[in-house]
Protein backbone atom coordinates (compact mmCIF):
# COMPACT_ATOMS: atom_id res chain seq x y z
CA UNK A 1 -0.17 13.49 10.74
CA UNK A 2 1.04 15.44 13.81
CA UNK A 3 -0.13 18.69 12.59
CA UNK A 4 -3.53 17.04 10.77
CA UNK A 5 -4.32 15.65 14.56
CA UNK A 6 -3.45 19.26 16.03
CA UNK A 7 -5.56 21.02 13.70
CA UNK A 8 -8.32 18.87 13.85
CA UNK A 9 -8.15 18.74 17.68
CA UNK A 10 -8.35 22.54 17.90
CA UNK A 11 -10.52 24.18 15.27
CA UNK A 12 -12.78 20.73 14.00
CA UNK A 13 -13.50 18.86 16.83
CA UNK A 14 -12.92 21.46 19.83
CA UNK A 15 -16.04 19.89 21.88
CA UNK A 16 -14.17 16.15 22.09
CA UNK A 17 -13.85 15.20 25.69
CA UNK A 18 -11.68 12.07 25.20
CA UNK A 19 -8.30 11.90 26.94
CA UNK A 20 -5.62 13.13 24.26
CA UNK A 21 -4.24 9.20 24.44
CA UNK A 22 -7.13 7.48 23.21
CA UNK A 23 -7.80 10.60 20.77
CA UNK A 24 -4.60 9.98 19.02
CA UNK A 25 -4.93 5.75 18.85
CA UNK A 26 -7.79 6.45 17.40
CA UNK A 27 -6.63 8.99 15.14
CA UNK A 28 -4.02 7.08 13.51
CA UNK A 29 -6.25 4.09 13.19
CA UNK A 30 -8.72 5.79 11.18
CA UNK A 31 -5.84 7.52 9.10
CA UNK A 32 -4.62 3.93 8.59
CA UNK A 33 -8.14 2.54 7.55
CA UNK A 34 -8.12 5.99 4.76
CA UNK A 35 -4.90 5.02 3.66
CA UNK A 36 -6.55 1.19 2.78
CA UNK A 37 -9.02 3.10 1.16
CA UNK A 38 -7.28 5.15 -0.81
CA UNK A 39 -5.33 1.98 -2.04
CA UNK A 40 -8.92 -0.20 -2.87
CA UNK A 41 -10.19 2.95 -4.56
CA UNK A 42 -7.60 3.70 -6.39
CA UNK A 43 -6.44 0.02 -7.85
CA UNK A 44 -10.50 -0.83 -8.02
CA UNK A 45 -10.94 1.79 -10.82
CA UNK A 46 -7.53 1.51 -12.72
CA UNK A 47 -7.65 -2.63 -13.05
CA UNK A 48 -11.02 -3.06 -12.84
CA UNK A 49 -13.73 -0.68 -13.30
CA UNK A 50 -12.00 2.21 -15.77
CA UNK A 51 -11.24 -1.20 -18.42
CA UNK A 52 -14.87 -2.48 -18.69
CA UNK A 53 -15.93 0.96 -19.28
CA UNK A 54 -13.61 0.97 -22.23
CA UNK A 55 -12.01 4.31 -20.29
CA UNK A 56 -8.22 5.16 -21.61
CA UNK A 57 -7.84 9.11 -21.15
CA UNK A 58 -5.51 8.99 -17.51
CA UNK A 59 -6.47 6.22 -16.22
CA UNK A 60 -3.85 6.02 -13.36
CA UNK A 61 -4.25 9.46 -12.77
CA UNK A 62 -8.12 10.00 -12.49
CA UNK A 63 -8.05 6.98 -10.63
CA UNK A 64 -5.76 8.43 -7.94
CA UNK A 65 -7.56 11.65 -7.47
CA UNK A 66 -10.64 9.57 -6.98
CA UNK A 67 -9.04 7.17 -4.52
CA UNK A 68 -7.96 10.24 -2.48
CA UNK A 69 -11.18 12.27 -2.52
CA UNK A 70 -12.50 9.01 -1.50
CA UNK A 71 -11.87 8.87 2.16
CA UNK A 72 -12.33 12.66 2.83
CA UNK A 73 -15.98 11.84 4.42
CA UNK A 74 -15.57 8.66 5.71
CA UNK A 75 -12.53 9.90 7.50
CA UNK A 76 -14.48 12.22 9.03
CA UNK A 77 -17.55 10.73 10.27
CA UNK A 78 -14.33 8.22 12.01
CA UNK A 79 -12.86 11.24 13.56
CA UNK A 80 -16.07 12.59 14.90
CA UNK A 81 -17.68 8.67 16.21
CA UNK A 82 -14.15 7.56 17.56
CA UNK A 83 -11.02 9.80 17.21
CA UNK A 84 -12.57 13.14 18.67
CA UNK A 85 -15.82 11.90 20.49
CA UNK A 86 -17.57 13.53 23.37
């Protein structure tokens, strides 16, 4: 997460004005909020959705790749409105 914030700090969000501090609180909180995501995402389609569709071919799998992909945009627009902000 170190080297995501780094990277992000320097070559994604190089205009961000907030004190490093607050950049990084905010950071891991919308890292955290992906992560819960990830997890709804993920267990949503596997239990739930994938079952009434009648959907058996890697389940657990497809499910997972979803549930990661998931938070790739809202992560962002929560980097750019809070973690990186100027």
């Amino acid at each position: 997460m170190i080297t995501a914030f780094v990277l992000a700090k320097l070559f994604v969000f190089t205009k961000s004005t907030q004190s490093t501090g607050r950049s990084v609180f905010f950071f891991t909180l919308v890292n955290l909020v992906a992560v819960a995501q990830t997890w709804v995402v993920s267990v949503g389609l596997a239990y739930y959705v994938f079952p009434r569709l009648a959907f058996t071919w890697h389940v657990r799998d497809i499910a997972h790749a979803v549930g990661v992909a998931a938070p790739v945009f809202t992560s962002y627009v929560g980097h750019k409105k809070w973690s990186f902000k100027h």
